[in-house]
N, C-alpha and C. Protein backbone atom coordinates (compact mmCIF):
# COMPACT_ATOMS: atom_id res chain seq x y z
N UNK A 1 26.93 -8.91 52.26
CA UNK A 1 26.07 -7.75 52.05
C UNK A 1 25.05 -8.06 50.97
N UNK A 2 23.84 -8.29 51.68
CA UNK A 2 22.69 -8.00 50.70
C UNK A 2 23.06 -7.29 49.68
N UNK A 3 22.37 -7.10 47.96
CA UNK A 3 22.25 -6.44 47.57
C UNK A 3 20.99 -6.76 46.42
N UNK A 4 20.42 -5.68 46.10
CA UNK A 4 19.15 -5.86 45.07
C UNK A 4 19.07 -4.82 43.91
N UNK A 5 19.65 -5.39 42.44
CA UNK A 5 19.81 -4.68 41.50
C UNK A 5 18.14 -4.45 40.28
N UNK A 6 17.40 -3.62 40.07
CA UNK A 6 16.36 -4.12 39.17
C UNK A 6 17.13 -3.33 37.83
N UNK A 7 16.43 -3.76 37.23
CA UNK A 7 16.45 -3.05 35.35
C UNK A 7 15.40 -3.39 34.95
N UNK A 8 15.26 -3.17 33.73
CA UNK A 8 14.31 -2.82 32.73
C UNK A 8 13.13 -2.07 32.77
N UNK A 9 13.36 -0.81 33.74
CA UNK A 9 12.36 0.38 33.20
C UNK A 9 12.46 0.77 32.21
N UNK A 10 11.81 2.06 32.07
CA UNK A 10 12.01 3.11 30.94
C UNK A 10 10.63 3.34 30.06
N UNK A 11 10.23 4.09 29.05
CA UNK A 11 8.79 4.76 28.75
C UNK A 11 8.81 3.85 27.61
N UNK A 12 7.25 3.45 28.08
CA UNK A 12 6.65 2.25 27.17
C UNK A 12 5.27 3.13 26.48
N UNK A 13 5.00 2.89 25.45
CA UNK A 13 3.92 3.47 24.92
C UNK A 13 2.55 2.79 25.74
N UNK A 14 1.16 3.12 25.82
CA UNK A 14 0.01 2.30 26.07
C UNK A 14 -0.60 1.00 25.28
N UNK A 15 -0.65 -0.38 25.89
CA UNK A 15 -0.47 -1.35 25.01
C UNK A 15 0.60 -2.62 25.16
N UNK A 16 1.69 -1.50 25.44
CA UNK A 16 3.25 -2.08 24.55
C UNK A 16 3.47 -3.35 25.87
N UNK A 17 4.77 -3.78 26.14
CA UNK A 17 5.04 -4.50 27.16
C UNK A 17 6.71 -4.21 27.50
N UNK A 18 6.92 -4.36 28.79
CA UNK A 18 8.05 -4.26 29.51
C UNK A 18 8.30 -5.42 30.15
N UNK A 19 9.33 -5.87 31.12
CA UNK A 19 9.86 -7.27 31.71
C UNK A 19 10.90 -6.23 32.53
N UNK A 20 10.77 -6.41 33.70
CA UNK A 20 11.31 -6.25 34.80
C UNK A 20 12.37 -7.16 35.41
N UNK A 21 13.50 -6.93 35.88
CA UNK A 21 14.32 -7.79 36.33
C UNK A 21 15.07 -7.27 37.64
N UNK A 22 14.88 -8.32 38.89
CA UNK A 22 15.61 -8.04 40.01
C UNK A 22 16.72 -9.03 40.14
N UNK A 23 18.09 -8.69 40.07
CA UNK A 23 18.88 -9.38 40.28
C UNK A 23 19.43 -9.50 41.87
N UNK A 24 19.52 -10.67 42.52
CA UNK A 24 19.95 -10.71 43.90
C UNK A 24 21.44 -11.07 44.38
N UNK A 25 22.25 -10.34 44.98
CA UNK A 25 23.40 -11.26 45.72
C UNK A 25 23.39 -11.24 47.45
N UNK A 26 23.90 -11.97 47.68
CA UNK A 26 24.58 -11.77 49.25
C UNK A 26 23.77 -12.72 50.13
N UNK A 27 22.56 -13.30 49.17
CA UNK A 27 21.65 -14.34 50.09
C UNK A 27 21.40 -15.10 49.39
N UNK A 28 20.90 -16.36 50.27
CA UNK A 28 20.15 -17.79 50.02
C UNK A 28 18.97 -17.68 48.85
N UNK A 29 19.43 -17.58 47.67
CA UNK A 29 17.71 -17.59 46.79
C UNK A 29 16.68 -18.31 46.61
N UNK A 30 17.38 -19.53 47.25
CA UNK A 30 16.20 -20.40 47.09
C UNK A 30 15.64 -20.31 47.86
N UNK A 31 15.85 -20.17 49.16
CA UNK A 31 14.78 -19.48 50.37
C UNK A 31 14.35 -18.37 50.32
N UNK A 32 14.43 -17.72 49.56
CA UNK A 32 13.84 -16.72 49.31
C UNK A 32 12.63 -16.27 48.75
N UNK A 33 11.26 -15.78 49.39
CA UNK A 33 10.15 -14.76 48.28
C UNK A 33 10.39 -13.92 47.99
N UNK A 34 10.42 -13.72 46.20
CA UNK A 34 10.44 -12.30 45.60
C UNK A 34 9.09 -11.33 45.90
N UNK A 35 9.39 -9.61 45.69
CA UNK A 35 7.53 -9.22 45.83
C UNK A 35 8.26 -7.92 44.69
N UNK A 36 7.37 -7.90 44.33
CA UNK A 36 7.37 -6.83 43.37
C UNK A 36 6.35 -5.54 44.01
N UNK A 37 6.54 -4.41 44.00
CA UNK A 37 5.76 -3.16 44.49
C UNK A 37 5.79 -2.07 43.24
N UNK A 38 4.82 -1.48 43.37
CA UNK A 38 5.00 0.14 42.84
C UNK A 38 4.50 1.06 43.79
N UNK A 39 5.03 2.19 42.87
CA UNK A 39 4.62 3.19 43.63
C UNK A 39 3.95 4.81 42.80
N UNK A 40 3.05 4.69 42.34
CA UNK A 40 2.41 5.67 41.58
C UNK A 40 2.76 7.44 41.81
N UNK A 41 3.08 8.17 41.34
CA UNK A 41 3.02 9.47 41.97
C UNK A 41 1.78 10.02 42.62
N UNK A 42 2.26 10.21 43.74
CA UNK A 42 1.56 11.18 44.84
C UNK A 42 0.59 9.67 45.05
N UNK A 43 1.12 8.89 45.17
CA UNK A 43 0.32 7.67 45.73
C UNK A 43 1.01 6.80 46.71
N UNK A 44 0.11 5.73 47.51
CA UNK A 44 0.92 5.07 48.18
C UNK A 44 2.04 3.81 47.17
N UNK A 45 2.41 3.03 47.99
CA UNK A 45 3.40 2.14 47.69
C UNK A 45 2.01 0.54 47.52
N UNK A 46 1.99 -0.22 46.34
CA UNK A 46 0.79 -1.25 46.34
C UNK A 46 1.77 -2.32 45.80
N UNK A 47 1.28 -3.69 46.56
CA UNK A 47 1.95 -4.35 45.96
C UNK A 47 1.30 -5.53 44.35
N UNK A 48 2.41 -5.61 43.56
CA UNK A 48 2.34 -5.89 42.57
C UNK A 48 1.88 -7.09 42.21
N UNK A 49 2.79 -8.16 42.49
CA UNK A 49 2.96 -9.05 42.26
C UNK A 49 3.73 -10.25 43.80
N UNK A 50 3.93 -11.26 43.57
CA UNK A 50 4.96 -12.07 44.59
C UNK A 50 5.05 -13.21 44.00
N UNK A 51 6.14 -13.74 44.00
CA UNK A 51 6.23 -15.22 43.79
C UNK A 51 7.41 -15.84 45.20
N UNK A 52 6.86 -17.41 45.90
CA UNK A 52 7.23 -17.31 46.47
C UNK A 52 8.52 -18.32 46.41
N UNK A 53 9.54 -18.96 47.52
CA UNK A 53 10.37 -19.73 47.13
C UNK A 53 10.32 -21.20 47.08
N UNK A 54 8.90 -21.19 46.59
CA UNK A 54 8.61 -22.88 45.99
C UNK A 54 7.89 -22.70 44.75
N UNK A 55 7.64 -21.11 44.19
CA UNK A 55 7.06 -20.84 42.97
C UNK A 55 5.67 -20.36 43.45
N UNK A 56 5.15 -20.24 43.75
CA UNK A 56 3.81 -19.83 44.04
C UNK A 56 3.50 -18.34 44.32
N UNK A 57 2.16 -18.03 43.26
CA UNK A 57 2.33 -16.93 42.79
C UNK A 57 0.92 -16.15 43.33
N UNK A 58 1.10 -14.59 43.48
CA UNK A 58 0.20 -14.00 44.15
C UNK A 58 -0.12 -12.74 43.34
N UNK A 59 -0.63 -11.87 42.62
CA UNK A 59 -0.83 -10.78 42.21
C UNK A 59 -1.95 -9.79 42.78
N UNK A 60 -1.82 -8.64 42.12
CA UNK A 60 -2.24 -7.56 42.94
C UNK A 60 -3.49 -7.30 41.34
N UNK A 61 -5.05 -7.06 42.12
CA UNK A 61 -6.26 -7.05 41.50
C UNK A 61 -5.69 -6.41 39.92
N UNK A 62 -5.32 -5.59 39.94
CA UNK A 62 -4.94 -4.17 39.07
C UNK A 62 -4.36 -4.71 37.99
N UNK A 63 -3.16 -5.79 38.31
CA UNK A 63 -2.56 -6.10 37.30
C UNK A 63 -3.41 -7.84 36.44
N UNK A 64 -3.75 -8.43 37.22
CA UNK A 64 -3.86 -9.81 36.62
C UNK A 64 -4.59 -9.97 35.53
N UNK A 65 -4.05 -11.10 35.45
CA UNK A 65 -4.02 -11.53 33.65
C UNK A 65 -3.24 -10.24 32.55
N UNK A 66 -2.26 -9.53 32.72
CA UNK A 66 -1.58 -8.38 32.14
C UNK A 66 -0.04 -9.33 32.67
N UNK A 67 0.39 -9.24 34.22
CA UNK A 67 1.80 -9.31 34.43
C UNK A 67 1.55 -10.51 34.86
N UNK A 68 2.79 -10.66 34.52
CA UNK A 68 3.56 -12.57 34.87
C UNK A 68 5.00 -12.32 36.01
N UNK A 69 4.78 -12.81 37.56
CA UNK A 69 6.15 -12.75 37.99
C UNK A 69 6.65 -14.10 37.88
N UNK A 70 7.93 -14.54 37.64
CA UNK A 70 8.74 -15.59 37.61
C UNK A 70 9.81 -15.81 38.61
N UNK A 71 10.51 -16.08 38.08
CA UNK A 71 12.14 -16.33 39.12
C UNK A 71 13.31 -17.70 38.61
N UNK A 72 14.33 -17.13 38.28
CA UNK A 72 15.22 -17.76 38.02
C UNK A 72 16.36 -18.43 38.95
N UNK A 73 16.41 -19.53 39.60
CA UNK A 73 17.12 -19.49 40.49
C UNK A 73 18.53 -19.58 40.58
N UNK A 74 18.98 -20.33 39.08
CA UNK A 74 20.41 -20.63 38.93
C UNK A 74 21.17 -19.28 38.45
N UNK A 75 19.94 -17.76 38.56
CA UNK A 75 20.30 -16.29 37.93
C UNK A 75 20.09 -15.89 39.38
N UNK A 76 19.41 -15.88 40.39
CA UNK A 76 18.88 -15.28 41.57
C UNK A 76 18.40 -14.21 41.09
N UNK A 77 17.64 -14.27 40.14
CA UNK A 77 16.99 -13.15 39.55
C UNK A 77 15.32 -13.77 39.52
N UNK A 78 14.39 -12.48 39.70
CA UNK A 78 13.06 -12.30 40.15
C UNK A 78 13.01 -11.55 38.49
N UNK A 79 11.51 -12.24 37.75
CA UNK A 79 11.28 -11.14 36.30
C UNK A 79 10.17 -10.53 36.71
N UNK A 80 9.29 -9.69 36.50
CA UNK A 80 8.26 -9.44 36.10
C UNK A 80 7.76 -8.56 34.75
N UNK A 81 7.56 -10.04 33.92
CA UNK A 81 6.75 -8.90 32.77
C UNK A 81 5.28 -8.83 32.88
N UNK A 82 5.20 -7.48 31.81
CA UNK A 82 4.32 -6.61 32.03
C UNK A 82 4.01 -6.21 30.69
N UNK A 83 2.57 -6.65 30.68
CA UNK A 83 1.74 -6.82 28.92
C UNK A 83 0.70 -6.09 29.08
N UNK A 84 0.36 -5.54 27.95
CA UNK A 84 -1.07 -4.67 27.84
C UNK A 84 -1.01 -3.17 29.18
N UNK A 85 0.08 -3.10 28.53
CA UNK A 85 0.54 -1.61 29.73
C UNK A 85 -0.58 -0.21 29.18
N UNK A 86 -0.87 0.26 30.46
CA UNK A 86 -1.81 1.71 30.90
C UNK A 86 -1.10 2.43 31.43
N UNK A 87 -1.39 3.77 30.69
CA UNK A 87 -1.29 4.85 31.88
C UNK A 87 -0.89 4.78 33.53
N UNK A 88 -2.27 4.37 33.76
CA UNK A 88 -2.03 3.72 35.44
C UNK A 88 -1.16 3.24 36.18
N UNK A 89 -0.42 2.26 35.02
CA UNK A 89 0.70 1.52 35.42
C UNK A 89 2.19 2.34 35.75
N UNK A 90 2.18 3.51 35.17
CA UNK A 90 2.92 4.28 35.29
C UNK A 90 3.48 4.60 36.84
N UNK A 91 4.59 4.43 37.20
CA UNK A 91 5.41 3.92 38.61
C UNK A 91 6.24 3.74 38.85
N UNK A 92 7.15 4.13 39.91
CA UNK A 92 8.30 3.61 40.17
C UNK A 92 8.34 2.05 40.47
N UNK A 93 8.76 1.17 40.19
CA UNK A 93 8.70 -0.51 40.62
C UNK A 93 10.23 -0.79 41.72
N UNK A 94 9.70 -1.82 42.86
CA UNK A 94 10.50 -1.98 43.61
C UNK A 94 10.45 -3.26 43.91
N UNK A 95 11.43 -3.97 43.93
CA UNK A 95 11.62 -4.96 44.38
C UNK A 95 11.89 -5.57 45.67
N UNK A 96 11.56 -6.54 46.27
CA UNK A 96 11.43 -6.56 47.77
C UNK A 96 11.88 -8.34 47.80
N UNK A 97 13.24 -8.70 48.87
CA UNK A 97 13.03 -10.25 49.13
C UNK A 97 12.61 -10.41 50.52
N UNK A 98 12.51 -11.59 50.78
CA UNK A 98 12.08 -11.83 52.30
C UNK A 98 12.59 -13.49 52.39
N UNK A 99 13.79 -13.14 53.25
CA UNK A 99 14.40 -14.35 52.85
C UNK A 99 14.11 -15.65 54.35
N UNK A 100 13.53 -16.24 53.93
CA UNK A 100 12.94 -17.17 55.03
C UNK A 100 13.74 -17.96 55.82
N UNK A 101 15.29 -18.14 55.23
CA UNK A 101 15.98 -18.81 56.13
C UNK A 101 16.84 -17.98 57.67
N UNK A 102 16.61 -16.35 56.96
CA UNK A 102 17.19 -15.85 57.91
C UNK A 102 15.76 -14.23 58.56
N UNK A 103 14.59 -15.25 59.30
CA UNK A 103 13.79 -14.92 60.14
C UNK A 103 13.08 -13.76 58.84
N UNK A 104 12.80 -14.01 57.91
CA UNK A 104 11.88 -13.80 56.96
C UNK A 104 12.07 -12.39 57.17
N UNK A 105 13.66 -11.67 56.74
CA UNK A 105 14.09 -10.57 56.84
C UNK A 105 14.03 -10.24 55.66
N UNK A 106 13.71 -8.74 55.34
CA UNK A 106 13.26 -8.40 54.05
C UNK A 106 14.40 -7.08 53.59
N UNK A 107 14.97 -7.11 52.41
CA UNK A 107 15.63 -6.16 51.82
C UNK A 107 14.78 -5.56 50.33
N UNK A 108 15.47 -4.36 50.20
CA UNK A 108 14.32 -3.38 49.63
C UNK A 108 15.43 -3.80 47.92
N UNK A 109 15.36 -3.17 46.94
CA UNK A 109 15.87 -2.97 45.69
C UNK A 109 15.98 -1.31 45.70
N UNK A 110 16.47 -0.58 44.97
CA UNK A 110 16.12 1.03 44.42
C UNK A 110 15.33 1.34 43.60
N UNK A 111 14.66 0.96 42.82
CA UNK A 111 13.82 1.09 42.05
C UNK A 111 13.87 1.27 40.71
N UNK A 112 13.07 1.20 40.10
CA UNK A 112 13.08 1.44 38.47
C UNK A 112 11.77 2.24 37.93
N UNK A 113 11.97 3.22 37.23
CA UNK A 113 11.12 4.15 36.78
C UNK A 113 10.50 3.70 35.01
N UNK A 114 9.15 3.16 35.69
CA UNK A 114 7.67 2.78 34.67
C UNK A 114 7.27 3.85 34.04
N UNK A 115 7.20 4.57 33.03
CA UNK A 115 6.35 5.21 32.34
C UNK A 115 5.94 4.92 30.71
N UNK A 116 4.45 4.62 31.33
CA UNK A 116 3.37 4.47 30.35
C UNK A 116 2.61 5.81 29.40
N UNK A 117 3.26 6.21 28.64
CA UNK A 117 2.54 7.63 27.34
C UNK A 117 3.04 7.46 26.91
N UNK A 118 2.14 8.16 25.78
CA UNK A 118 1.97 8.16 24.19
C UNK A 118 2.63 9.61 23.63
């Protein structure tokens, strides 16, 4: 059984920085791409960030040069920190794998709740 744990939300002042963590079990990590998503209130779902399972990294306009995604493989854990935090940024964050050895099937995380105020 798949499973996808994140942590490290919670209310960050404007400025400050957070680090995100998806922990994975039940699959192959090294075949695996992490993706990072949010989801803004009363907005759609955008994606964040991705890193894939040879390291290669993709971000979303909004954030770059601010967030860094990584990946630990001997943790099967996906990070994303998150520097020079806005308002904007304010979001639920979701984590997403897509595991390539088994037909680039994708499992979701539950999410973690971003809030950016002062």
């Amino acid at each position: 059984q798949v499973q996808l744990v994140e942590s490290g939300g919670g209310l960050v002042q404007p400025g400050g920085s957070l680090r995100l963590s998806c922990t994975a079990s039940g699959l192959r990590f090294s075949d695996t791409s992490m993706v990072w998503y949010r989801q803004p209130p009363g907005r759609q779902r955008e994606l964040v960030a991705l890193i894939t399972n040879l390291g290669s990294t993709v971000y979303g306009d909004s954030v770059k040069g601010r967030f860094i995604i990584s990946r630990d493989d001997a943790k099967n854990t996906a990070y994303l920190q998150m520097n020079s935090l806005e308002p904007k940024d304010t979001a639920v964050y979701y984590c997403k794998a897509v595991v390539h050895s088994d037909g680039h099937r994708e499992y979701w995380g539950q999410g973690t709740q971003v809030t950016v105020s002062s």
